[in-house]
C-alpha atoms as a PDB file:
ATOM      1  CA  UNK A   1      10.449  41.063 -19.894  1.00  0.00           C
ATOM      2  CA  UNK A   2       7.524  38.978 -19.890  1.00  0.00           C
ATOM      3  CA  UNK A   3       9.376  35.947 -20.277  1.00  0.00           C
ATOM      4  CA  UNK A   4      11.383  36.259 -17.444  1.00  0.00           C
ATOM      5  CA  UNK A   5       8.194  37.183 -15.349  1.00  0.00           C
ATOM      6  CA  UNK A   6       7.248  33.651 -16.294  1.00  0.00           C
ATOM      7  CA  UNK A   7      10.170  31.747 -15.811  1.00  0.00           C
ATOM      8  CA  UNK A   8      10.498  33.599 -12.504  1.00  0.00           C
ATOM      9  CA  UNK A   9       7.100  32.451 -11.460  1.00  0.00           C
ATOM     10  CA  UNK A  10       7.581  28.871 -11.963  1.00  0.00           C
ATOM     11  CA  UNK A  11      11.291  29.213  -9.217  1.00  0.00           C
ATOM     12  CA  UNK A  12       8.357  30.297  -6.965  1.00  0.00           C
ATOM     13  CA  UNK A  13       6.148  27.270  -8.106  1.00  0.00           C
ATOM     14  CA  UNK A  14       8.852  24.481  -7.487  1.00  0.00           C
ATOM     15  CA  UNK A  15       9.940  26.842  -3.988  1.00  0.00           C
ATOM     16  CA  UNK A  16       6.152  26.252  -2.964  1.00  0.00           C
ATOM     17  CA  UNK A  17       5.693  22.778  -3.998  1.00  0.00           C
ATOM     18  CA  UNK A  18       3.242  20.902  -3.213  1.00  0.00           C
ATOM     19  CA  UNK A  19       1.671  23.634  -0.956  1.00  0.00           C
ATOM     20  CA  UNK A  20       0.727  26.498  -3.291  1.00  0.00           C
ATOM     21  CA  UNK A  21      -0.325  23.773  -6.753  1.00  0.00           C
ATOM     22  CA  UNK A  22      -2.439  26.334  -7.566  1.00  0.00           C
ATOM     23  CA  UNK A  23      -0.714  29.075  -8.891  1.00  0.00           C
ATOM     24  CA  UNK A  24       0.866  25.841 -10.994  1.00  0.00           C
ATOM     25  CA  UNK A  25      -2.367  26.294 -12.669  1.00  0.00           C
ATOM     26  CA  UNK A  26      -2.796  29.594 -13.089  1.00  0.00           C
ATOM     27  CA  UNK A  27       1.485  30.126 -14.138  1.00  0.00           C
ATOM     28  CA  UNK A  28       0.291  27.268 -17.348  1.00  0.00           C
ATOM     29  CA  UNK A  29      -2.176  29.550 -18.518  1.00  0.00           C
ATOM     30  CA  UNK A  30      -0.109  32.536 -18.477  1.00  0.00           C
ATOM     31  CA  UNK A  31       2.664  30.496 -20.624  1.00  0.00           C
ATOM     32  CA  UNK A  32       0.197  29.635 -22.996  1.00  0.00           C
ATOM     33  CA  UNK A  33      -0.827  33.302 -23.228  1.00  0.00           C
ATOM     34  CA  UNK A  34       2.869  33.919 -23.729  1.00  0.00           C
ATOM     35  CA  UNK A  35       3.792  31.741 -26.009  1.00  0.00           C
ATOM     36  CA  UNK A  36       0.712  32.155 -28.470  1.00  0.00           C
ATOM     37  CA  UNK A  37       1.566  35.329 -28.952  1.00  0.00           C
ATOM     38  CA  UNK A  38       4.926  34.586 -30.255  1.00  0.00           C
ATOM     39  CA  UNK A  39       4.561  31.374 -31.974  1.00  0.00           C
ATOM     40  CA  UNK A  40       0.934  31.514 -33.716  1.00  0.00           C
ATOM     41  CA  UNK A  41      -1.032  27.981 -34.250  1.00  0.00           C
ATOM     42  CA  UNK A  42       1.224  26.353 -31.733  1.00  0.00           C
ATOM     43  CA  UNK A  43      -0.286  23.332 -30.389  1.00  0.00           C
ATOM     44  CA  UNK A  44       0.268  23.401 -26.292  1.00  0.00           C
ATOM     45  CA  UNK A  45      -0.149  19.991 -25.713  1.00  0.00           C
ATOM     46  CA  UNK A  46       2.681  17.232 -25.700  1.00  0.00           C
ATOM     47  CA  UNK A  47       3.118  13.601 -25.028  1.00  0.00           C
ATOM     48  CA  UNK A  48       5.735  11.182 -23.570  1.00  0.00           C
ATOM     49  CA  UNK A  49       4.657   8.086 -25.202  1.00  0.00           C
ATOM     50  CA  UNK A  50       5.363   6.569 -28.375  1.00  0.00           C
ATOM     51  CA  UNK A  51       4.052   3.458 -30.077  1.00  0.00           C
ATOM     52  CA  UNK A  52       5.824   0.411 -30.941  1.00  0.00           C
ATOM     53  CA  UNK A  53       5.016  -2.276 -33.686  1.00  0.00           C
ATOM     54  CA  UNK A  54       5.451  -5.879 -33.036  1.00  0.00           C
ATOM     55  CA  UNK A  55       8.339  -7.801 -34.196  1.00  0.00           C
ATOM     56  CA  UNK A  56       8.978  -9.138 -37.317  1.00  0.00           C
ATOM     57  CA  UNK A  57       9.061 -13.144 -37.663  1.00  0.00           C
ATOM     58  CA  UNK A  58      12.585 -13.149 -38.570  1.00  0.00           C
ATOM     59  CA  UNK A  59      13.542 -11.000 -35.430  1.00  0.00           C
ATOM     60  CA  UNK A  60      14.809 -12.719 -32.317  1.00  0.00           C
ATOM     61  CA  UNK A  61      12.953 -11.543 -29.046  1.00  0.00           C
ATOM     62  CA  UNK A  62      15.282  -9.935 -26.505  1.00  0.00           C
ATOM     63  CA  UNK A  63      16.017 -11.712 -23.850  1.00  0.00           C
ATOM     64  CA  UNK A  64      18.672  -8.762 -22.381  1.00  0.00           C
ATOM     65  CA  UNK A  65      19.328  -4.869 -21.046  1.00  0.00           C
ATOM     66  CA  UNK A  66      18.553  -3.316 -17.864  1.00  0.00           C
ATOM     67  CA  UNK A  67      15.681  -0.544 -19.335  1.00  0.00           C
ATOM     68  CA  UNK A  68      16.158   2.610 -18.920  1.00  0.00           C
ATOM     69  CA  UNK A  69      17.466   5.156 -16.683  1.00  0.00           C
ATOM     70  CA  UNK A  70      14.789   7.531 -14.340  1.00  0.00           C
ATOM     71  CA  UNK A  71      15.850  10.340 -15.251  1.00  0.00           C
ATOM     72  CA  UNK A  72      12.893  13.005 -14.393  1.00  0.00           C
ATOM     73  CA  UNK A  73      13.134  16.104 -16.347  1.00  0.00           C
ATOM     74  CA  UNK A  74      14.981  18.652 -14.552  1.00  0.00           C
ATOM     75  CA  UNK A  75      13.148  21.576 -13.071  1.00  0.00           C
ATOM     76  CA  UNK A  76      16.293  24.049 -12.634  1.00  0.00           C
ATOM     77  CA  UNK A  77      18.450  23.089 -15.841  1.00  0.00           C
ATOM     78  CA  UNK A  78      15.426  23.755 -17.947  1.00  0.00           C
ATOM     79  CA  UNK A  79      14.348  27.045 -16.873  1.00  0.00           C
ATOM     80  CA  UNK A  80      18.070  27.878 -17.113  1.00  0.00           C
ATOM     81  CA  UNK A  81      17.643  26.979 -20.671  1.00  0.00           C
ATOM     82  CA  UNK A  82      14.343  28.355 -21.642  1.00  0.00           C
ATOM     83  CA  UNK A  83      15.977  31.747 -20.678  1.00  0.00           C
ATOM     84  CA  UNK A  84      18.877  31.067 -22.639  1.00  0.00           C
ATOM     85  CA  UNK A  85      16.741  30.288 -26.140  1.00  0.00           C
ATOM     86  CA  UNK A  86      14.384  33.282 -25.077  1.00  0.00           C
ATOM     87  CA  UNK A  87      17.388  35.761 -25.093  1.00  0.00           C
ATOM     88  CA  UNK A  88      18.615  34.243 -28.776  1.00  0.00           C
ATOM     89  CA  UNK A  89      15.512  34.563 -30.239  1.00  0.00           C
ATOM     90  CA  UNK A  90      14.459  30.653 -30.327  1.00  0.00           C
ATOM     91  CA  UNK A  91      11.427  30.751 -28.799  1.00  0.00           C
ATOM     92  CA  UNK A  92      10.544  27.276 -29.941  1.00  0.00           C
ATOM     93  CA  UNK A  93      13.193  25.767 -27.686  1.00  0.00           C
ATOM     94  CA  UNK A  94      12.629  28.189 -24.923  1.00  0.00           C
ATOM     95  CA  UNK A  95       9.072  27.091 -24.525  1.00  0.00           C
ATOM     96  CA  UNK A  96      10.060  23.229 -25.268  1.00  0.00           C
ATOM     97  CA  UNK A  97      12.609  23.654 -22.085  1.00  0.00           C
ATOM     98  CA  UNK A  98       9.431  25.615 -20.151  1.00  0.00           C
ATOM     99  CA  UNK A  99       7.420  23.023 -20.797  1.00  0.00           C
ATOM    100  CA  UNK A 100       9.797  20.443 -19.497  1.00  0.00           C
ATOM    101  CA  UNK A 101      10.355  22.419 -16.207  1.00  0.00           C
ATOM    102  CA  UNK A 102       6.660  22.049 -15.889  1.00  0.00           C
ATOM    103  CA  UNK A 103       6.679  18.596 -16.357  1.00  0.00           C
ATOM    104  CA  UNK A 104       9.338  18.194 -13.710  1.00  0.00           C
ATOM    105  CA  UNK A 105       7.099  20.069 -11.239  1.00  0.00           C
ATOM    106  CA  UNK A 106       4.189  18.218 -12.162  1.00  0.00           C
ATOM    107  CA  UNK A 107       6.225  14.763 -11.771  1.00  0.00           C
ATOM    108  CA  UNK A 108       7.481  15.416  -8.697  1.00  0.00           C
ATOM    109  CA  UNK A 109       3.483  16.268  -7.451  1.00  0.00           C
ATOM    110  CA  UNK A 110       2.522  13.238  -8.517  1.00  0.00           C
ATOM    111  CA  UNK A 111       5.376  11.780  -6.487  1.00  0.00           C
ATOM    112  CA  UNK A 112       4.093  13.223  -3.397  1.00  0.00           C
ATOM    113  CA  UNK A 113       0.608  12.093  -3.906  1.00  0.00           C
ATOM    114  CA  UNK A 114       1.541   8.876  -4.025  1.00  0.00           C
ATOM    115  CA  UNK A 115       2.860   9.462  -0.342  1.00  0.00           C
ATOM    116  CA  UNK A 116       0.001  10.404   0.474  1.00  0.00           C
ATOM    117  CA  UNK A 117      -1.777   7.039  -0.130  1.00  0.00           C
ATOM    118  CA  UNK A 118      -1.905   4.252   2.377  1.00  0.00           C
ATOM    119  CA  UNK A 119       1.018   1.318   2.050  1.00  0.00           C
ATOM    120  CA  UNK A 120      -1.663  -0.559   2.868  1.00  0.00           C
ATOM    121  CA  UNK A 121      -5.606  -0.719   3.202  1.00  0.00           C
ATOM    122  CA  UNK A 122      -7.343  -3.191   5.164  1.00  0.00           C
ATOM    123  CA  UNK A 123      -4.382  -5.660   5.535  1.00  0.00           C
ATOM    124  CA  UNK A 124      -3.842  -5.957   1.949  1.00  0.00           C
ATOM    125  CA  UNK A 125      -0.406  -4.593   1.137  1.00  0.00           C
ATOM    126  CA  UNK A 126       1.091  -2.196  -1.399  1.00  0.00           C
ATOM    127  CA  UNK A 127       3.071  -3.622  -4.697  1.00  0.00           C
ATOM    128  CA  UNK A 128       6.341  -1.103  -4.478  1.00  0.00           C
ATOM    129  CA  UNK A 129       7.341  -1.759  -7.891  1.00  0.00           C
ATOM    130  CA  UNK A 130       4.190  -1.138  -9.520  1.00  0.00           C
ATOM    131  CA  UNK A 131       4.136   2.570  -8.322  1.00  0.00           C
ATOM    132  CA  UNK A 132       3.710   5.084 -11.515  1.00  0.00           C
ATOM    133  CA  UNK A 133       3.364   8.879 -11.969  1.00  0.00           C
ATOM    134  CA  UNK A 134       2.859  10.188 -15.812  1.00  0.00           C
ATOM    135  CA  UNK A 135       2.565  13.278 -17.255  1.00  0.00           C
ATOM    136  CA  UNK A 136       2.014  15.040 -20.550  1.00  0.00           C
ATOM    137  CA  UNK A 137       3.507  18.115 -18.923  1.00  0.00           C
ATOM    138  CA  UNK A 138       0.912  20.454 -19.363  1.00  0.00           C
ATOM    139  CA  UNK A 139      -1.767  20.356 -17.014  1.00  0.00           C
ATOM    140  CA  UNK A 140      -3.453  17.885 -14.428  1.00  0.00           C
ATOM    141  CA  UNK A 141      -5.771  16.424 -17.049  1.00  0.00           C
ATOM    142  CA  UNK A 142      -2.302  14.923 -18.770  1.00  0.00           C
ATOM    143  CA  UNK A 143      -1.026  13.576 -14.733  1.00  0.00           C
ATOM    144  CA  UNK A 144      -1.671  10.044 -14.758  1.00  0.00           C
ATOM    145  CA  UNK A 145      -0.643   8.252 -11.135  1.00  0.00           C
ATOM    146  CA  UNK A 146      -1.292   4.379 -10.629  1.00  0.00           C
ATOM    147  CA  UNK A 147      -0.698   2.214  -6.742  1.00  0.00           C
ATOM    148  CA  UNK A 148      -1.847  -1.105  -6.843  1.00  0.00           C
ATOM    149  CA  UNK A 149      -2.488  -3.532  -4.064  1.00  0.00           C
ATOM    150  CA  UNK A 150      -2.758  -7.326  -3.578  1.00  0.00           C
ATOM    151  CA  UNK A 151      -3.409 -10.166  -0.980  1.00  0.00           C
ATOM    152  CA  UNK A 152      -3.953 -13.474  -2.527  1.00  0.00           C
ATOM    153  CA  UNK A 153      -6.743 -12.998  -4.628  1.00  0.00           C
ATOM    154  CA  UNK A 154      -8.016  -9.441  -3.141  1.00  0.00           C
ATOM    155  CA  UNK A 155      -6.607  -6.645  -5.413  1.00  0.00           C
ATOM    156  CA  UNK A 156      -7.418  -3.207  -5.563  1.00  0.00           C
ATOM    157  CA  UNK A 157      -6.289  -0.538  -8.273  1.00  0.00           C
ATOM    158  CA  UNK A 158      -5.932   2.998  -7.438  1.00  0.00           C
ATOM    159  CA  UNK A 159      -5.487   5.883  -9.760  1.00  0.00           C
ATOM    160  CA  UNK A 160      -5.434   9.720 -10.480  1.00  0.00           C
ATOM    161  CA  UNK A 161      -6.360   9.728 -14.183  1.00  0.00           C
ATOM    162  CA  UNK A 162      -8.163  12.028 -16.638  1.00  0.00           C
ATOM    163  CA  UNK A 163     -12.066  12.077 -16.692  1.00  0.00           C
ATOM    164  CA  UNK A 164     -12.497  11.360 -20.428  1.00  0.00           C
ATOM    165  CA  UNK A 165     -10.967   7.882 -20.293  1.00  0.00           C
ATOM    166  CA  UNK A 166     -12.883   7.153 -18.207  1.00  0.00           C
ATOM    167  CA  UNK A 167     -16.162   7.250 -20.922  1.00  0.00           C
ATOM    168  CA  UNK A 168     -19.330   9.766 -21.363  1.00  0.00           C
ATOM    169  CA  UNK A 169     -21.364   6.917 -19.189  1.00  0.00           C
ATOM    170  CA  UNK A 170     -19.541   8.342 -16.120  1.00  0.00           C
ATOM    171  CA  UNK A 171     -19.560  11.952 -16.867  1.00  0.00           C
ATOM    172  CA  UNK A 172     -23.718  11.284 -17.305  1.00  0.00           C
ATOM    173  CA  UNK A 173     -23.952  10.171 -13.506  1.00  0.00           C
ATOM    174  CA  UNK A 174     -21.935  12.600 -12.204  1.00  0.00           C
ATOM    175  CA  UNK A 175     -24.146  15.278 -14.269  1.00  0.00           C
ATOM    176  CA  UNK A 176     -27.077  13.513 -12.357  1.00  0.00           C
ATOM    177  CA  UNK A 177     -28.909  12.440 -15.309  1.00  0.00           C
ATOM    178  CA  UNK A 178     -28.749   8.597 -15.620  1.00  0.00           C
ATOM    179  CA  UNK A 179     -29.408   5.572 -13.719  1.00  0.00           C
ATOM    180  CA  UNK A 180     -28.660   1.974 -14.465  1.00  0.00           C
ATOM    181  CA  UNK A 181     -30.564  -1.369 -13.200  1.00  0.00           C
ATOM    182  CA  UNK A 182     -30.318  -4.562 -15.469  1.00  0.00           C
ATOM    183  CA  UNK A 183     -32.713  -7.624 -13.813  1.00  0.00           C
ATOM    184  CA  UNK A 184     -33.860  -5.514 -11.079  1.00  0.00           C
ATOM    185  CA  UNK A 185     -30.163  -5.145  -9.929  1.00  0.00           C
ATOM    186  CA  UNK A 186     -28.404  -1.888  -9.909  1.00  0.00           C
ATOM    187  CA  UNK A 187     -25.354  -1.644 -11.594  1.00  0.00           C
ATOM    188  CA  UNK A 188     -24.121   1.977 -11.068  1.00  0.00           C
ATOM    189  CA  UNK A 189     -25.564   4.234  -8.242  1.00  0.00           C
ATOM    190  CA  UNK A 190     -24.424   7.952  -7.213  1.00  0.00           C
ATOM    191  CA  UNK A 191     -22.645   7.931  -3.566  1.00  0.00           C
ATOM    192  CA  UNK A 192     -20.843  10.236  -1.363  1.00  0.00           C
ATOM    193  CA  UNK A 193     -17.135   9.474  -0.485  1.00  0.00           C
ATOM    194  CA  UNK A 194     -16.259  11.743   2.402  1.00  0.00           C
ATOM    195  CA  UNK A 195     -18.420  14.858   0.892  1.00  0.00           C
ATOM    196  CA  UNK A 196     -16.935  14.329  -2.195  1.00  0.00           C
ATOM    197  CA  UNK A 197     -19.538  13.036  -5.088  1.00  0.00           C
ATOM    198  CA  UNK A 198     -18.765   9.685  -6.476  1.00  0.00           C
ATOM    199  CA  UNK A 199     -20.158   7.084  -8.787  1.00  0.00           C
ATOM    200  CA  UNK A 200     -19.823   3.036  -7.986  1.00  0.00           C
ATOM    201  CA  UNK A 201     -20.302   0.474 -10.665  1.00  0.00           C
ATOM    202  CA  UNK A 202     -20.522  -3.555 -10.123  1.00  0.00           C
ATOM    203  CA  UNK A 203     -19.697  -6.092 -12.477  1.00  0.00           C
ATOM    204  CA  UNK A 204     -19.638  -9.610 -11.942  1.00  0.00           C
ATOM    205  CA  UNK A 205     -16.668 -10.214 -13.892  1.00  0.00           C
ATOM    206  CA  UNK A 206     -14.534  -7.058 -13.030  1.00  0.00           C
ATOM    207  CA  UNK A 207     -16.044  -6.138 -10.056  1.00  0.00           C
ATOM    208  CA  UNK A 208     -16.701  -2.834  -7.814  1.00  0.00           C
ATOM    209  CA  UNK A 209     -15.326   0.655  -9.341  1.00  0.00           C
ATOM    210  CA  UNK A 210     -15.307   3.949  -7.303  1.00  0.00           C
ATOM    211  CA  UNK A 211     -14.750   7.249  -9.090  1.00  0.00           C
ATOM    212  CA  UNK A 212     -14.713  10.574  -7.271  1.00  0.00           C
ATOM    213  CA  UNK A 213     -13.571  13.831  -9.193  1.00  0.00           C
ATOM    214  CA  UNK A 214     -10.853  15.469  -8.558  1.00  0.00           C
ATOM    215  CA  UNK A 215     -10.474  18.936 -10.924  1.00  0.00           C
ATOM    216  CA  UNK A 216     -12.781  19.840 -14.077  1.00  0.00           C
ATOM    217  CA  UNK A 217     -10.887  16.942 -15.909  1.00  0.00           C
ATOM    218  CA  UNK A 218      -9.335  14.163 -13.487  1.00  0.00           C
ATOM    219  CA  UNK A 219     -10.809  11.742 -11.432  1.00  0.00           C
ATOM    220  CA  UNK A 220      -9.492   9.414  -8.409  1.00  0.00           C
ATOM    221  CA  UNK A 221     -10.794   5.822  -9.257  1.00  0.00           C
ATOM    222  CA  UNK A 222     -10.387   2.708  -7.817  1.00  0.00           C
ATOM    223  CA  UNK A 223     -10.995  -0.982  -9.116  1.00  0.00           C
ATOM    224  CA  UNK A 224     -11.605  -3.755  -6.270  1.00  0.00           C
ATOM    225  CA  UNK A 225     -11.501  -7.121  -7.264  1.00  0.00           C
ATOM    226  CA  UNK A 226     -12.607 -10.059  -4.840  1.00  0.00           C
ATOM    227  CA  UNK A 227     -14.374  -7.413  -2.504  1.00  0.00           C
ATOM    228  CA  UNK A 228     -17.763  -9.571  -0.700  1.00  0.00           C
ATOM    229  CA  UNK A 229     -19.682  -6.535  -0.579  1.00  0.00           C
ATOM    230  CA  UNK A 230     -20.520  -2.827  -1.350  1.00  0.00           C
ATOM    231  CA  UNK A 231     -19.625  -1.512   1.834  1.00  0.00           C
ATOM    232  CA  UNK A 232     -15.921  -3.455   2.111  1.00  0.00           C
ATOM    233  CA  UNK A 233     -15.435  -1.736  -0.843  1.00  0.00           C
ATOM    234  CA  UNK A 234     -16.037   1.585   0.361  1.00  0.00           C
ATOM    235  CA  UNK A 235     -14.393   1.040   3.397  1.00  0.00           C
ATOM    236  CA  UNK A 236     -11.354   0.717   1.341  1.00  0.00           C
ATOM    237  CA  UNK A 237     -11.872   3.660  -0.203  1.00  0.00           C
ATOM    238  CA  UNK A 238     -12.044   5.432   2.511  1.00  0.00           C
ATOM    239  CA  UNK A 239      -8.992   5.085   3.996  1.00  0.00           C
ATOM    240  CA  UNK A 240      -7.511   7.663   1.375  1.00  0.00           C
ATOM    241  CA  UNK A 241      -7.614  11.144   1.985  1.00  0.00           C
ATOM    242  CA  UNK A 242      -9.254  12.847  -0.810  1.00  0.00           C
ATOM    243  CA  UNK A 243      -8.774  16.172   0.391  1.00  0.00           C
ATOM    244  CA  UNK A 244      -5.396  15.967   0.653  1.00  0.00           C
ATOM    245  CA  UNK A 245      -5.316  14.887  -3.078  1.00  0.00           C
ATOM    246  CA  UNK A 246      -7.122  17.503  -4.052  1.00  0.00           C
ATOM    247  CA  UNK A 247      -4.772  20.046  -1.935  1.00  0.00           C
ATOM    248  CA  UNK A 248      -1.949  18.892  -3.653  1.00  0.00           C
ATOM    249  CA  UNK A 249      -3.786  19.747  -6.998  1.00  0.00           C
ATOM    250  CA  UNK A 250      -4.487  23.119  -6.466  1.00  0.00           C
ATOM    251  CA  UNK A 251      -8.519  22.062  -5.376  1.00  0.00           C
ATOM    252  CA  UNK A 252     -10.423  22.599  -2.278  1.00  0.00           C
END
């Protein structure tokens, strides 16, 4: 019974998408309630990456095939078949298949965020093809979302990303608790970004970085290279709407 109170809350989820992202949120924590009580240790976190090794000397490099197919996991199929397992007693393939559904919900936010962002920002253009939404499947801090804009040698990288990769460093400023100068010249500094609190970094090499948070574990960052100054950098920055990012994530 409490299964199907579950799987019943994620239909509402996926009717509600992105509007009601929240009760996302609060529907992951109730399936890993669920679930721990019937499978004991279980570890709720997955991953949909894998690791390759270089080839071999004696291996010819490909030079052929068309990749593969984008086939986003799909939300309705999957709850169908988490029931399914539920009802026979295989509860590891019932919350595999939950999970999945998740991930398909979670996708398809991260699909609608990147609507959300400008095709272009100050004259420099979007890059279509190098458009990405990732996802562990269980919970924002897994969501990974990339855009990526050029004009001759003016680039700037946006992305929704987990906090931690971002290094402790980061996490210090935003606790309020660092600052950074090197040759009289500051090299990180604490700013607001349209009430939101956010940390910008220069390097000479890499350039200006802008990171605002998001939820207790993401962050929206963005890398401008070839940017004259601090404030064309932020001007760029602002012309994404944060809120509406955060909406979309179950924030305010």
């Amino acid at each position: 019974m409490q299964r199907k109170l579950i799987i019943a809350l994620v239909f509402a989820v996926f009717a509600l998408v992105p509007a009601k992202a929240q009760l996302l949120k609060k529907l992951k924590e109730k399936v890993n309630q669920a679930t721990d009580q019937v499978i004991p240790g279980n570890n709720n976190s997955t991953s949909n990456s894998g690791s390759t090794s270089g080839n071999s000397s004696g291996k010819p490099q490909n030079k052929t095939g068309a990749g593969l197919i984008s086939t986003p996991p799909d939300i309705e199929s999957n709850l169908a078949s988490s029931e399914t397992a539920f009802k026979a007693n295989k509860y590891s393939e019932s919350r595999y298949a939950l999970q999945q559904a998740i991930l398909g919900v979670e996708l398809r936010i991260g699909q609608e965020i990147l609507k959300l962002m400008p095709d272009e920002v100050n004259g420099v253009p979007k890059i279509p093809e190098k458009d990405k939404v990732a996802s562990s499947g269980w919970g924002w801090n897994g969501l990974m979302i990339n855009r990526e804009y050029q004009k001759g040698d003016k680039y700037l990288g946006v992305a929704v990303q987990d906090f931690s990769y971002l290094g402790p460093m980061w996490g210090m400023y935003f606790n309020g608790g660092m600052t950074q100068q090197e040759n009289n010249e500051q090299k990180m500094k604490n700013i607001m970004v349209k009430g939101n609190k956010g940390v910008i970094s220069y390097d000479a090499n890499k350039g200006y970085t802008v990171v605002v948070m998001l939820t207790q574990g993401s962050a929206l960052t963005w890398e401008g290279v070839n940017y004259a100054s601090e404030q064309e950098m932020l001007d760029a920055v602002n012309k994404f709407d944060i809120d509406k990012i955060k909406g979309l994530l179950g924030e305010k």
